[in-house]
N, C-alpha and C. Protein backbone atom coordinates (compact mmCIF):
# COMPACT_ATOMS: atom_id res chain seq x y z
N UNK A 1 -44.74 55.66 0.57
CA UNK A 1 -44.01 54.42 0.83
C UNK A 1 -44.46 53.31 -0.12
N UNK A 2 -45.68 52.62 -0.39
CA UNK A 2 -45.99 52.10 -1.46
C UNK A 2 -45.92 52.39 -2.39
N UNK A 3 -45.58 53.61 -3.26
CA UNK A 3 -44.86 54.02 -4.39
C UNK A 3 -43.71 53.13 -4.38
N UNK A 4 -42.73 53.58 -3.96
CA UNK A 4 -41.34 53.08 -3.26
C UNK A 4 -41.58 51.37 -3.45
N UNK A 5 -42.16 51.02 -2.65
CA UNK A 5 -42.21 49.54 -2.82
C UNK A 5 -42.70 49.11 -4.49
N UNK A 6 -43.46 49.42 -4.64
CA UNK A 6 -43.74 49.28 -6.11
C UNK A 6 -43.31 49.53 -7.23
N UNK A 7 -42.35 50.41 -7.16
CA UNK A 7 -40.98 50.81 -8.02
C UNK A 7 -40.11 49.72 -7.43
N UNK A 8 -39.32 49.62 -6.26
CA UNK A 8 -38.81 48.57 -6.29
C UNK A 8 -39.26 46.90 -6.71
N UNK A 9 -40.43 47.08 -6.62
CA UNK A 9 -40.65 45.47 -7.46
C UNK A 9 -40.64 45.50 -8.25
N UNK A 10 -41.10 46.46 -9.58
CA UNK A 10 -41.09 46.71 -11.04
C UNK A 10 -39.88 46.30 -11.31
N UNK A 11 -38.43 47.35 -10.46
CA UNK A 11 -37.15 47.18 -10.91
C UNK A 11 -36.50 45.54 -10.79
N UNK A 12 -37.27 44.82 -9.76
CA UNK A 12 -36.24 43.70 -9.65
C UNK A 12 -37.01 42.57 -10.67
N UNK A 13 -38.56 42.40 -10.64
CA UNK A 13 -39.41 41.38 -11.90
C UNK A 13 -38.14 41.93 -12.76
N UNK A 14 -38.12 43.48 -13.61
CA UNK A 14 -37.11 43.65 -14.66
C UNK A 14 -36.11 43.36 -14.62
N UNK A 15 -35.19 42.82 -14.02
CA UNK A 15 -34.08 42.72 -13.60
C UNK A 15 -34.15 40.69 -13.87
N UNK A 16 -35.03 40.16 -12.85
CA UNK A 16 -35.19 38.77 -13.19
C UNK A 16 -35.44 38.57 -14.67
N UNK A 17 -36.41 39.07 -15.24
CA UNK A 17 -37.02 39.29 -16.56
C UNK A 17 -35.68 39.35 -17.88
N UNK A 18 -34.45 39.93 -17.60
CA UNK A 18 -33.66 40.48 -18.06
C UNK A 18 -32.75 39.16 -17.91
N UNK A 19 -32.40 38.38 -16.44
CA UNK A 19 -31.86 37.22 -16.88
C UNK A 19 -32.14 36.34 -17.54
N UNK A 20 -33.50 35.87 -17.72
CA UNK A 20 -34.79 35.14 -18.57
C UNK A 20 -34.02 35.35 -20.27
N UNK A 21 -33.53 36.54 -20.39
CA UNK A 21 -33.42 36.95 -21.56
C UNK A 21 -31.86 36.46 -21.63
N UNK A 22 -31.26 36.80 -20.96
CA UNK A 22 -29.95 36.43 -20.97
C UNK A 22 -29.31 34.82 -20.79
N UNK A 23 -30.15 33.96 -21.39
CA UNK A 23 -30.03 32.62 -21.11
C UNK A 23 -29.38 32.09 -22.41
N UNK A 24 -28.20 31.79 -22.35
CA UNK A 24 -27.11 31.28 -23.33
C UNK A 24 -27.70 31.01 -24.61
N UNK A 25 -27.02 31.32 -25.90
CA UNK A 25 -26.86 30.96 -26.95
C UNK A 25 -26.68 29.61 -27.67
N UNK A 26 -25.62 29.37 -27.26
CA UNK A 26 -24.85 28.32 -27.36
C UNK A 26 -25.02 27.34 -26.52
N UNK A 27 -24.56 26.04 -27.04
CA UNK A 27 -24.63 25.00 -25.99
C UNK A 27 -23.28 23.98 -26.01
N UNK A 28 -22.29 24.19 -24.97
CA UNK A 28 -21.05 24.01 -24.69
C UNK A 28 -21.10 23.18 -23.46
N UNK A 29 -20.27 22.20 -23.50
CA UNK A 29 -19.90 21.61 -22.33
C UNK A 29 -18.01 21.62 -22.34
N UNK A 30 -17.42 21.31 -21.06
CA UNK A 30 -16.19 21.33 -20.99
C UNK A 30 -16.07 19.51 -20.76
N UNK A 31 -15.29 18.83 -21.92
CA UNK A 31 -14.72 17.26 -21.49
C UNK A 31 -13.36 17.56 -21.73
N UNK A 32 -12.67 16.66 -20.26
CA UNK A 32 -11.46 16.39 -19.88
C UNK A 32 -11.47 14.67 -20.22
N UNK A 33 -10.35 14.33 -20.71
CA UNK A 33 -10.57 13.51 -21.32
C UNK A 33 -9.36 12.60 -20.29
N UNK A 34 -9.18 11.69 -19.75
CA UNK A 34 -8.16 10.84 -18.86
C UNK A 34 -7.76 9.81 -19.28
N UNK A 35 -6.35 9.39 -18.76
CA UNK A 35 -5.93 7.84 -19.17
C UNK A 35 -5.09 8.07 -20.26
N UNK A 36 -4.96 7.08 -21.02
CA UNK A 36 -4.89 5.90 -20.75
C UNK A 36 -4.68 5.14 -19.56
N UNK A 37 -5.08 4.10 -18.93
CA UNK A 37 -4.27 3.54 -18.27
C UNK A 37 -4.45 1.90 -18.46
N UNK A 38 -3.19 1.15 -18.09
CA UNK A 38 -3.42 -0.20 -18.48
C UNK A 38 -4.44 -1.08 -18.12
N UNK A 39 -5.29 -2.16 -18.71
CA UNK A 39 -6.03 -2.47 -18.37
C UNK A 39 -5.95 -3.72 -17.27
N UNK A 40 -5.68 -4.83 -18.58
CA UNK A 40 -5.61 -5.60 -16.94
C UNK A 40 -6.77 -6.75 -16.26
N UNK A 41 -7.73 -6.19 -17.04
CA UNK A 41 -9.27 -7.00 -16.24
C UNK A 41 -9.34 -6.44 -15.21
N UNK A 42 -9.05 -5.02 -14.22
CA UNK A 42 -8.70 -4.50 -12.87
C UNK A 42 -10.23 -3.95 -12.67
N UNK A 43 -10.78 -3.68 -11.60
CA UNK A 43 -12.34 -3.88 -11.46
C UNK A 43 -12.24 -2.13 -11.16
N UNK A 44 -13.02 -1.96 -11.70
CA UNK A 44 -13.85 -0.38 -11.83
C UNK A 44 -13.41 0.74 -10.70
N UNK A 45 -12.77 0.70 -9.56
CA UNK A 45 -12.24 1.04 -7.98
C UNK A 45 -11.08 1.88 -9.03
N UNK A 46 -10.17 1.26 -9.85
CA UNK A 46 -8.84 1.69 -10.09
C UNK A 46 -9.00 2.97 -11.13
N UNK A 47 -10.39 3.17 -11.54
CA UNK A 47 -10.27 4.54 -12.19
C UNK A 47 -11.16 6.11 -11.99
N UNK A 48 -10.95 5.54 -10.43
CA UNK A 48 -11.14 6.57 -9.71
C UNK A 48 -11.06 8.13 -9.49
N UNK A 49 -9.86 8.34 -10.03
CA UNK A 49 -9.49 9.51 -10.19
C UNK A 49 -8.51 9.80 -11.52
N UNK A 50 -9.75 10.61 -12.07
CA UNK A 50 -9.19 11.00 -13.55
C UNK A 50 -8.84 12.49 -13.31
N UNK A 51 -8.80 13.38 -12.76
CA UNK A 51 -8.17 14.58 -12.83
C UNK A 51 -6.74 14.45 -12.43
N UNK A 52 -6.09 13.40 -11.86
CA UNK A 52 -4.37 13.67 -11.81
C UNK A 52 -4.15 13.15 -13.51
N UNK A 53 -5.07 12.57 -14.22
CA UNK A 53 -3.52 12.06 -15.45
C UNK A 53 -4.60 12.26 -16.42
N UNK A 54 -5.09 13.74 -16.93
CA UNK A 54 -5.89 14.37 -17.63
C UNK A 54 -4.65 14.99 -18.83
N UNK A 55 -5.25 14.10 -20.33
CA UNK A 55 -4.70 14.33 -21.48
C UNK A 55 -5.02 15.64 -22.48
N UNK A 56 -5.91 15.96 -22.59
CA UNK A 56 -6.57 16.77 -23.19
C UNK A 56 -7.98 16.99 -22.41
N UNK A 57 -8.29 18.37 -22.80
CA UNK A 57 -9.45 19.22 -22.65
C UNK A 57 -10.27 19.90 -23.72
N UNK A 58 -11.56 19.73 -24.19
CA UNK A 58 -12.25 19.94 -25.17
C UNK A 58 -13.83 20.74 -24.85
N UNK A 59 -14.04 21.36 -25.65
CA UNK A 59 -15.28 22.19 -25.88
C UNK A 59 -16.19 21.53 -26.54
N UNK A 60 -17.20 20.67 -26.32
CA UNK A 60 -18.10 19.67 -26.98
C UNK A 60 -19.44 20.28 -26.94
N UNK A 61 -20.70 20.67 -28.02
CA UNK A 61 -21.50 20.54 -28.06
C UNK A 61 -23.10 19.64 -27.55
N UNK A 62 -22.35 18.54 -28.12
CA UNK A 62 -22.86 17.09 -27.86
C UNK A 62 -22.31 16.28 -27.43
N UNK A 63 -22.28 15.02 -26.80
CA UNK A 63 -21.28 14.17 -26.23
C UNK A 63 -22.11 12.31 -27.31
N UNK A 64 -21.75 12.60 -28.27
CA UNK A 64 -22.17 11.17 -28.86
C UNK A 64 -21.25 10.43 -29.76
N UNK A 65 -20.24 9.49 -28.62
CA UNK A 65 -19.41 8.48 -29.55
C UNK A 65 -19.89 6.90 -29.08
N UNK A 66 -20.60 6.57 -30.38
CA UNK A 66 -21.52 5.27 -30.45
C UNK A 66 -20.36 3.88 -30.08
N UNK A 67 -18.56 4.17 -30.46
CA UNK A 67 -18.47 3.31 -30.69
C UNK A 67 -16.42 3.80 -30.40
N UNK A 68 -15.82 2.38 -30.13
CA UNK A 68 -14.48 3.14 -30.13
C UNK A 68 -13.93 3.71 -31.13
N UNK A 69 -13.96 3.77 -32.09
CA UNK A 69 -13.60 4.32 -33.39
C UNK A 69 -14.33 5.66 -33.96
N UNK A 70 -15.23 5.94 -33.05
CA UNK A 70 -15.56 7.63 -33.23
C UNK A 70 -14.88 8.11 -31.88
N UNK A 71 -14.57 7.64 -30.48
CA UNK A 71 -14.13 8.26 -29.50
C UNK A 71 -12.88 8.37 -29.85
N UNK A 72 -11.84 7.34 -30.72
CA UNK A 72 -10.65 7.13 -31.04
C UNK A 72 -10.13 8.59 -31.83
N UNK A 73 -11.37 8.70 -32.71
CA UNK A 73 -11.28 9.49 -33.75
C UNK A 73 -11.09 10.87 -33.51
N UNK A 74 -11.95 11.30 -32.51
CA UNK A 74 -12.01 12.15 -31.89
C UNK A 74 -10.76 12.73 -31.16
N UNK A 75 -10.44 12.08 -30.35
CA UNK A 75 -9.33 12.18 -29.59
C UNK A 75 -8.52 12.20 -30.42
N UNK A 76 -7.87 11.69 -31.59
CA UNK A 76 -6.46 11.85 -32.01
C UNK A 76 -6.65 13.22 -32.98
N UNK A 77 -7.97 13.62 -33.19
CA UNK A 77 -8.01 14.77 -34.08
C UNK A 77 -8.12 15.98 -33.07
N UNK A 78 -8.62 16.00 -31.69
CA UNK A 78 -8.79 16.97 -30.98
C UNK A 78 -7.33 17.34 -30.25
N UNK A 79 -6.61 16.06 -30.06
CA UNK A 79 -5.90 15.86 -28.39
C UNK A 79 -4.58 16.22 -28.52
N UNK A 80 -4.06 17.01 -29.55
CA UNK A 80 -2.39 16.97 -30.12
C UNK A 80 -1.64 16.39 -28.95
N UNK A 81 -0.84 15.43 -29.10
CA UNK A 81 0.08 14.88 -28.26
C UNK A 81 -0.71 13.78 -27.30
N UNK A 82 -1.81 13.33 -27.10
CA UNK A 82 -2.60 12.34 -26.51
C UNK A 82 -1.96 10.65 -27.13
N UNK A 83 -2.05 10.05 -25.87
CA UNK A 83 -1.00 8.79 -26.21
C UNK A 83 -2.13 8.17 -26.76
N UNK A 84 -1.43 7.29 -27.53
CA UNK A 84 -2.36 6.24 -28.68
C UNK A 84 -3.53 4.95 -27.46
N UNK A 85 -4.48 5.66 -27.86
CA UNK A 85 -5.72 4.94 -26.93
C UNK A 85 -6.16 4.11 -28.05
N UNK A 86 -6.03 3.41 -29.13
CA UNK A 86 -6.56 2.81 -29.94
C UNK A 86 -6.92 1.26 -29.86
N UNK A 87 -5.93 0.73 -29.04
CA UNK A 87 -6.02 -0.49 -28.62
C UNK A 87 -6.78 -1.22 -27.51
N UNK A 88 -7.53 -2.16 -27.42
CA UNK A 88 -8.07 -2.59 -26.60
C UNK A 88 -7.63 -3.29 -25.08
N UNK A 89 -6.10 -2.93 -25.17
CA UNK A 89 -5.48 -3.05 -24.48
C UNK A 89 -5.16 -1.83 -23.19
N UNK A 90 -5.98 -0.45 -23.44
CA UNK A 90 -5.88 0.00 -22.68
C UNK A 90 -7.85 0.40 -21.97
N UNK A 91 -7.42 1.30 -21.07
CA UNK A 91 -9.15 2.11 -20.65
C UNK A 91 -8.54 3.54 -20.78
N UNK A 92 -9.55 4.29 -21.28
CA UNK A 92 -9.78 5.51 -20.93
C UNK A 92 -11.06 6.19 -20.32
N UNK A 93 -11.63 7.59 -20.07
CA UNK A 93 -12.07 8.03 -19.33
C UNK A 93 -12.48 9.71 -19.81
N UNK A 94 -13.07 9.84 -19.04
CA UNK A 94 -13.53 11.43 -19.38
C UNK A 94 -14.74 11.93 -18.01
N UNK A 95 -14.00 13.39 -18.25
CA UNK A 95 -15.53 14.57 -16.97
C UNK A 95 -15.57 15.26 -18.06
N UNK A 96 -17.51 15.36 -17.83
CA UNK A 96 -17.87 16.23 -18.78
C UNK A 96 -18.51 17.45 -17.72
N UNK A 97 -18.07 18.12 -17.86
CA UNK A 97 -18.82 19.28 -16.67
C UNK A 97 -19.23 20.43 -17.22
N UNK A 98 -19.96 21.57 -16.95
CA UNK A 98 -21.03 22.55 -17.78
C UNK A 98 -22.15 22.79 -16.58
N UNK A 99 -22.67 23.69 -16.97
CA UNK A 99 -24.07 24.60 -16.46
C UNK A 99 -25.01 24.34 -17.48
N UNK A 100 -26.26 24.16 -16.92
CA UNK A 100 -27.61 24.13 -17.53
C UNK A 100 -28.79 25.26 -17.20
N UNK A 101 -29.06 25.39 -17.81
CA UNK A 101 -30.50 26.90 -17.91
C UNK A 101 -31.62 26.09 -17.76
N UNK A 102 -32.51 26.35 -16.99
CA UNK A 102 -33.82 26.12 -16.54
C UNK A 102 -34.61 27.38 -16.68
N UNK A 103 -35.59 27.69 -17.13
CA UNK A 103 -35.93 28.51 -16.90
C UNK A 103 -37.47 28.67 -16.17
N UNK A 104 -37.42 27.54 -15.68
CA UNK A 104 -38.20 27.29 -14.54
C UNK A 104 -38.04 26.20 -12.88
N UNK A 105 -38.20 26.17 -12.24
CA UNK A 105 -37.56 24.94 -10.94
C UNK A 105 -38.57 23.49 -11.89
N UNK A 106 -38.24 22.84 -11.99
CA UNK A 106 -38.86 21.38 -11.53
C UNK A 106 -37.92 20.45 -11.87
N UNK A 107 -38.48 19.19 -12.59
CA UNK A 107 -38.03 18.00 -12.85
C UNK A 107 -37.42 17.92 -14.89
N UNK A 108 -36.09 17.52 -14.71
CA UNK A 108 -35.62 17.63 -16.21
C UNK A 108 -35.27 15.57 -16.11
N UNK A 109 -35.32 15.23 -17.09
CA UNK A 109 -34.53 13.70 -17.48
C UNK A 109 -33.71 13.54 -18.17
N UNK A 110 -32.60 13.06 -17.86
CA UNK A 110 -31.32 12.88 -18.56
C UNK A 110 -31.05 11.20 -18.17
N UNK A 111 -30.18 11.10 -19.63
CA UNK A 111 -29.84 9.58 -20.10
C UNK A 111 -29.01 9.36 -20.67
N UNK A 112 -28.92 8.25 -21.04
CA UNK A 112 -27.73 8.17 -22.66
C UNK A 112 -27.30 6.42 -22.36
N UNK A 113 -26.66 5.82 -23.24
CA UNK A 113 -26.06 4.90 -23.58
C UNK A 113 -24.86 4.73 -22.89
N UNK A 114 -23.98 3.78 -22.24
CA UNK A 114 -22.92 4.08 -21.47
C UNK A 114 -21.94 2.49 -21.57
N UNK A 115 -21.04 2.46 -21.83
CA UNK A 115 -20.14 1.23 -21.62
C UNK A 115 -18.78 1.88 -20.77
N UNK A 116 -18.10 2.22 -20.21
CA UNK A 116 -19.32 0.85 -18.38
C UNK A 116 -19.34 1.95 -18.26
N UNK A 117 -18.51 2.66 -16.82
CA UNK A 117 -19.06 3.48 -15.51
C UNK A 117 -19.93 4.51 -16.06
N UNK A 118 -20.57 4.99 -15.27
CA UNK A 118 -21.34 6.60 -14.85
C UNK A 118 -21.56 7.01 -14.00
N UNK A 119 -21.26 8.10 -13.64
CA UNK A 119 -22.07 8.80 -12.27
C UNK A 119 -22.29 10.30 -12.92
N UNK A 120 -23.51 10.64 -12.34
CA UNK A 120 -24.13 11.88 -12.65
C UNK A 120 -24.13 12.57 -11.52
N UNK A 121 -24.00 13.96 -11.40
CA UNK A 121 -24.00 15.06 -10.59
C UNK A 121 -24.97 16.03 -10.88
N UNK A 122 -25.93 16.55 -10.78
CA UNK A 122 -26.65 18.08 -11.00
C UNK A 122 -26.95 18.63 -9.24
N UNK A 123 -26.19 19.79 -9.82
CA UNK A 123 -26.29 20.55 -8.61
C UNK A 123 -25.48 20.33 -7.38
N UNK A 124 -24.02 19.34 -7.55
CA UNK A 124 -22.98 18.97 -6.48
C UNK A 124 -23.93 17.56 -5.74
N UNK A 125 -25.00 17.17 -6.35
CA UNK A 125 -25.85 15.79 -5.76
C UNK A 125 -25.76 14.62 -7.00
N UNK A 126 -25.22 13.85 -6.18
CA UNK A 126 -25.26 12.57 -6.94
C UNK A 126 -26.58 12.04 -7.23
N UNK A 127 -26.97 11.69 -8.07
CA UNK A 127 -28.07 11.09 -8.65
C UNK A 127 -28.27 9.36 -9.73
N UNK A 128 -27.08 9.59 -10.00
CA UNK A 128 -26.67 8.39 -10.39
C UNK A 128 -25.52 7.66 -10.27
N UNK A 129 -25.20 6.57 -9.56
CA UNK A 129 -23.62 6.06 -9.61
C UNK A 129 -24.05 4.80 -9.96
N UNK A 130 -23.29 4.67 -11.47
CA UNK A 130 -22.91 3.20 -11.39
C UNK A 130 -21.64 2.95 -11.86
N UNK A 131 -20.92 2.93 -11.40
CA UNK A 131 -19.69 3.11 -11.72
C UNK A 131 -19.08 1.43 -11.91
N UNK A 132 -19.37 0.69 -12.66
CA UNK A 132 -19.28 -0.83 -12.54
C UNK A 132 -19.28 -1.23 -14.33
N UNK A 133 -18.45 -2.05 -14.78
CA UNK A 133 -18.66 -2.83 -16.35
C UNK A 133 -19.94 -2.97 -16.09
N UNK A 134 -20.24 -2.19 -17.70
CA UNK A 134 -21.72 -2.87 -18.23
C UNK A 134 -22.12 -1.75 -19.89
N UNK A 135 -23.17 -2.04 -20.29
CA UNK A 135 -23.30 -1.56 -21.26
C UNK A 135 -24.80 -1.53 -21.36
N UNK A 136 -25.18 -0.10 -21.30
CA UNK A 136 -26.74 -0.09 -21.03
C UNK A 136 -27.01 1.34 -21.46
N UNK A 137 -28.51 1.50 -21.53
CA UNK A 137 -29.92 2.29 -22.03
C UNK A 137 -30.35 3.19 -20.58
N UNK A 138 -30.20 4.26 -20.33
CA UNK A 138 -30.48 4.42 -19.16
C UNK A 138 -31.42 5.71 -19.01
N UNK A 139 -32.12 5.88 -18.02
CA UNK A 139 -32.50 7.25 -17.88
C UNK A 139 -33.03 7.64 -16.78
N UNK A 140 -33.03 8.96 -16.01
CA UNK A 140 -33.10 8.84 -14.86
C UNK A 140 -33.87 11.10 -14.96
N UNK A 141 -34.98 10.79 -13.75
CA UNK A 141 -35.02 12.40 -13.40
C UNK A 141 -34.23 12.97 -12.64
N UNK A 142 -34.01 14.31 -12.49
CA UNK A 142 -33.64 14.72 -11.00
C UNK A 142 -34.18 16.71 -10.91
N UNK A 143 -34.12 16.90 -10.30
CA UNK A 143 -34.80 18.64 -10.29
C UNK A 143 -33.40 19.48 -10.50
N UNK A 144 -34.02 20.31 -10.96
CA UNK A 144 -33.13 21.76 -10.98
C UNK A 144 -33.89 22.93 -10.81
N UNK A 145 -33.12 24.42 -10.78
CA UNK A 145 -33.55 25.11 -9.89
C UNK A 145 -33.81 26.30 -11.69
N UNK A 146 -34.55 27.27 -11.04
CA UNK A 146 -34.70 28.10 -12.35
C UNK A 146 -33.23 28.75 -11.84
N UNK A 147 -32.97 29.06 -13.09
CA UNK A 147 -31.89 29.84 -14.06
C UNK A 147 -30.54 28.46 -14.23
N UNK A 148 -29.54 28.55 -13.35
CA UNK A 148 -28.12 27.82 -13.80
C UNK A 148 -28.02 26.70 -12.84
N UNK A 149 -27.64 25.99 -13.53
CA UNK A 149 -27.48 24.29 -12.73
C UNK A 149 -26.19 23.87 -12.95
N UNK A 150 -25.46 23.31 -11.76
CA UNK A 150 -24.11 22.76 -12.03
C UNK A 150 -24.66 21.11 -12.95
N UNK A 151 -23.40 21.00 -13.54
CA UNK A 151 -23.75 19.14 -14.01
C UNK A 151 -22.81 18.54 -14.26
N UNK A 152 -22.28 17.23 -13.76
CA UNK A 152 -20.89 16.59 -13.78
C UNK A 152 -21.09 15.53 -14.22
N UNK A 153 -20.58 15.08 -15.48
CA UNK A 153 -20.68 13.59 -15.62
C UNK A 153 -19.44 12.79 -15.51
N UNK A 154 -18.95 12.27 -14.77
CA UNK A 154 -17.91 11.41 -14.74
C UNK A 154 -18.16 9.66 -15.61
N UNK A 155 -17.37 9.65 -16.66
CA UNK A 155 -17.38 7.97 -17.27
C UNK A 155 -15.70 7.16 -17.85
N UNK A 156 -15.72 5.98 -17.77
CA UNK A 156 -14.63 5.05 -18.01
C UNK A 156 -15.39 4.03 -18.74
N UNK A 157 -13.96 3.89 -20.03
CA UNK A 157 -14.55 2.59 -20.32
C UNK A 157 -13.36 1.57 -19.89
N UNK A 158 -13.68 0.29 -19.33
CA UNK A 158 -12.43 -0.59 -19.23
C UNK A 158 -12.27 -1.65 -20.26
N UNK A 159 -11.41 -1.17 -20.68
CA UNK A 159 -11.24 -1.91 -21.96
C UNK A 159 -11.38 -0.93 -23.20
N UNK A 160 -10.61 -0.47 -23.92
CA UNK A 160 -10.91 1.05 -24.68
C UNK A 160 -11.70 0.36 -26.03
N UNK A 161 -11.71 -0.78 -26.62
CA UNK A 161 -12.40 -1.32 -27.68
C UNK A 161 -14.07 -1.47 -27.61
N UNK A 162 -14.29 -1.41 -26.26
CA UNK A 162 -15.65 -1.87 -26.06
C UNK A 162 -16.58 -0.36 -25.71
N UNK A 163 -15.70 0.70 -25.55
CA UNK A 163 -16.51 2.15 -24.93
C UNK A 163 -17.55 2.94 -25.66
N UNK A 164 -18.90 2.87 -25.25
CA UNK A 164 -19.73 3.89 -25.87
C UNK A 164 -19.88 4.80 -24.57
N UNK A 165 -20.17 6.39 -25.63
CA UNK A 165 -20.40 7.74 -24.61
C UNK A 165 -21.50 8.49 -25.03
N UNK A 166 -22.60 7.91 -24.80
CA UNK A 166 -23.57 8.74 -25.50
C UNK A 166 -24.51 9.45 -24.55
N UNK A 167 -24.35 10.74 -24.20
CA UNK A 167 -24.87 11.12 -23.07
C UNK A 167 -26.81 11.86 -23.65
N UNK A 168 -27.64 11.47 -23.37
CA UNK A 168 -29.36 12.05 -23.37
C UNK A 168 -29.28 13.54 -22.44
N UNK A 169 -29.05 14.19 -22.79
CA UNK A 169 -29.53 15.51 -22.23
C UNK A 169 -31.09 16.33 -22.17
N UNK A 170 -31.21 17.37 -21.81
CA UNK A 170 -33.08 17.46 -21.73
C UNK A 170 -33.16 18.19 -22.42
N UNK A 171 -34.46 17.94 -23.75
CA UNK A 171 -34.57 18.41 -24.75
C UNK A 171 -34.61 19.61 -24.55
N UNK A 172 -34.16 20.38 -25.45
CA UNK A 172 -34.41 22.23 -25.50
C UNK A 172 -33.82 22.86 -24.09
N UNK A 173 -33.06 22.16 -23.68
CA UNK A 173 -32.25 22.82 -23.00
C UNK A 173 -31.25 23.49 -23.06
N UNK A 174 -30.75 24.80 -22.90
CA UNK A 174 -29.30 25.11 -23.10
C UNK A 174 -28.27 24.87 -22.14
N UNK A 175 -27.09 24.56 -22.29
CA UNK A 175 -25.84 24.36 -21.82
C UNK A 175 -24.80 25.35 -21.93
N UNK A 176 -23.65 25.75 -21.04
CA UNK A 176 -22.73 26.33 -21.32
C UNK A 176 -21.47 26.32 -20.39
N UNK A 177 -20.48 26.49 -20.72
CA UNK A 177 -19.51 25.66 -20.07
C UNK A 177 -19.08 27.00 -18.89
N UNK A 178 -19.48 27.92 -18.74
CA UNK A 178 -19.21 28.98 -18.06
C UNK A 178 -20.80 29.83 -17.69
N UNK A 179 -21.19 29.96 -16.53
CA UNK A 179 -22.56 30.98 -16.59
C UNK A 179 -21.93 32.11 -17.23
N UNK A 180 -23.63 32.93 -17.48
CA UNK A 180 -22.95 34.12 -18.64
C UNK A 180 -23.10 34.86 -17.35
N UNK A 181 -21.99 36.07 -17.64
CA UNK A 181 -21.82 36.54 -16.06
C UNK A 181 -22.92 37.62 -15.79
N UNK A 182 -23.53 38.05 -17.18
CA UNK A 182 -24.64 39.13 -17.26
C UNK A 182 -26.16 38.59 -16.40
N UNK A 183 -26.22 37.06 -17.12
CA UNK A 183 -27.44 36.70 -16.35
C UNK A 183 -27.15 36.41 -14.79
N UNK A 184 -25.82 36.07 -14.07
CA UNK A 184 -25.50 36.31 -13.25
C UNK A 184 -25.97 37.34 -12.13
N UNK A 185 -25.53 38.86 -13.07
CA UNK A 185 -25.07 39.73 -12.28
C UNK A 185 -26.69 40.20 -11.65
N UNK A 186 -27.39 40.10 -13.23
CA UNK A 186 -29.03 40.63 -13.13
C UNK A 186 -29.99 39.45 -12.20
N UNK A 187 -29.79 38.20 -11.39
CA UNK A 187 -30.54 37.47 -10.99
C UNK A 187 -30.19 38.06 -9.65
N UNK A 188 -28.58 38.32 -9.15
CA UNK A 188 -28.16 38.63 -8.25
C UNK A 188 -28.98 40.39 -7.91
N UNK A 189 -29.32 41.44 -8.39
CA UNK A 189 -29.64 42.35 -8.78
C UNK A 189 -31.41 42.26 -8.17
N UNK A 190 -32.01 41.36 -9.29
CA UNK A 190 -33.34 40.89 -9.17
C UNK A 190 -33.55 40.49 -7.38
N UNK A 191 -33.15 39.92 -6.90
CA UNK A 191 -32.98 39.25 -5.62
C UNK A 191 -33.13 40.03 -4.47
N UNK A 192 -31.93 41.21 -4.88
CA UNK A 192 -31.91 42.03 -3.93
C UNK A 192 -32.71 42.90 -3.79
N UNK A 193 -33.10 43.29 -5.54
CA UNK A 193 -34.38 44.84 -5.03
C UNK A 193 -35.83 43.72 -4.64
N UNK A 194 -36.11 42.78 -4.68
CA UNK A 194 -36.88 42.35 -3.73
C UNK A 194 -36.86 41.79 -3.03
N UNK A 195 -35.66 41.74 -2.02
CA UNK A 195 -35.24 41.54 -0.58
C UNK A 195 -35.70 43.12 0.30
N UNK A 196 -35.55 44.44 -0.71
CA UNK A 196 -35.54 45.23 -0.55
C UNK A 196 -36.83 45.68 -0.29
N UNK A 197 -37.60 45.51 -1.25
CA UNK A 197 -39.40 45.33 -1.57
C UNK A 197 -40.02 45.43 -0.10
N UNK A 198 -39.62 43.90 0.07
CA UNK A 198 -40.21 43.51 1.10
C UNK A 198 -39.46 43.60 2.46
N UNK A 199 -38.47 43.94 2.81
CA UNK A 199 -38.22 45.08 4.08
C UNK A 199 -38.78 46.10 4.27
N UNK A 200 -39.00 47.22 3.08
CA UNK A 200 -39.71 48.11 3.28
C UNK A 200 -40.85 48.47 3.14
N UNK A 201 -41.78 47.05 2.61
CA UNK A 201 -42.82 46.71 3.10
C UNK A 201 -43.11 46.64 4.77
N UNK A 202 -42.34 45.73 4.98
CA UNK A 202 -42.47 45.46 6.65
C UNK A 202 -42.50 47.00 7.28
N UNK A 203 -41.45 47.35 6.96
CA UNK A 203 -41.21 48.96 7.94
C UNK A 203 -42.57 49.83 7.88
């Protein structure tokens, strides 16, 4: 019987060991990009919901536009058919959403530059809302779990002339806009032969 148990732990460490290995390449996030909508001077409440009037969708590496004329830029080269956001006469908006690799549980810090709103999500928990005009330096901890982390950034700028998007992510971290389904399948795998372990330990 301790044979048995000890083969089953070998198999599932290998198995965890194997997702360890299987931790993304690449580093991808998914931004949906929202709006236009008129501005107005209308207070921060009215751009609430950017998934009904979502213009384009993009595969971003990095998320760093210092200024409206790189977000402008961006958008009219990414967005085929995206209405002319160039003017300061309108706001636009964007969710940046993606998975993060930990490859351990604790504490990661994320930041970035922001004109106006933000709210941060890791793991379906809010951690940051400021969803209000302003233009600021920010940075904030929050935990994640080893292997894949959800992460949502929701931002607006009101007033499209004045918008920076510069999001601080945690150094040497990887990102990817989809878990890889391999490290998936093998954590799920890992889990079970030592759920298994240790039942038939008990017995």
């Amino acid at each position: 019987m301790r044979s048995v148990v000890r083969s089953l732990k070998a198999c599932a460490v290998a198995a965890l060991a194997l997702t360890c290995a299987a931790a993304p390449a690449r580093a991808q996030l998914t931004v949906q990009f929202w709006g236009p909508v008129a501005d107005g001077g209308g207070p921060a409440p009215s751009f609430n919901g950017p998934l009904s009037n979502v213009f384009c969708t993009a595969q971003m590496a990095t998320i760093n536009f210092a200024n409206a004329s790189a977000l402008g830029s961006f958008i009219a080269g990414n967005c085929p058919g995206a209405p002319a956001v160039t003017t300061t006469g309108f706001s636009v908006g964007a969710r940046v959403t993606g998975f993060l690799w930990a490859d351990a549980a604790g504490t990661r810090t994320f930041g970035g530059r922001i004109d106006d709103g933000n709210r941060w999500y890791i793991n379906g928990v809010l951690h940051r809302d400021a969803w209000f005009d302003q233009l600021n330096d920010f940075s904030f901890t929050a935990p994640v779990n080893a292997g894949w982390n959800s992460i949502q950034v929701d931002y607006y700028a009101n007033t499209y002339g004045h918008s920076v998007f510069q999001l601080s992510l945690p150094s040497g971290t990887q990102f990817a806009f989809v878990p890889e389904p391999a490290a998936l399948a093998l954590t799920a795998t890992g889990l079970a032969l030592m759920t298994l372990a240790l039942r038939r330990r008990r017995a």
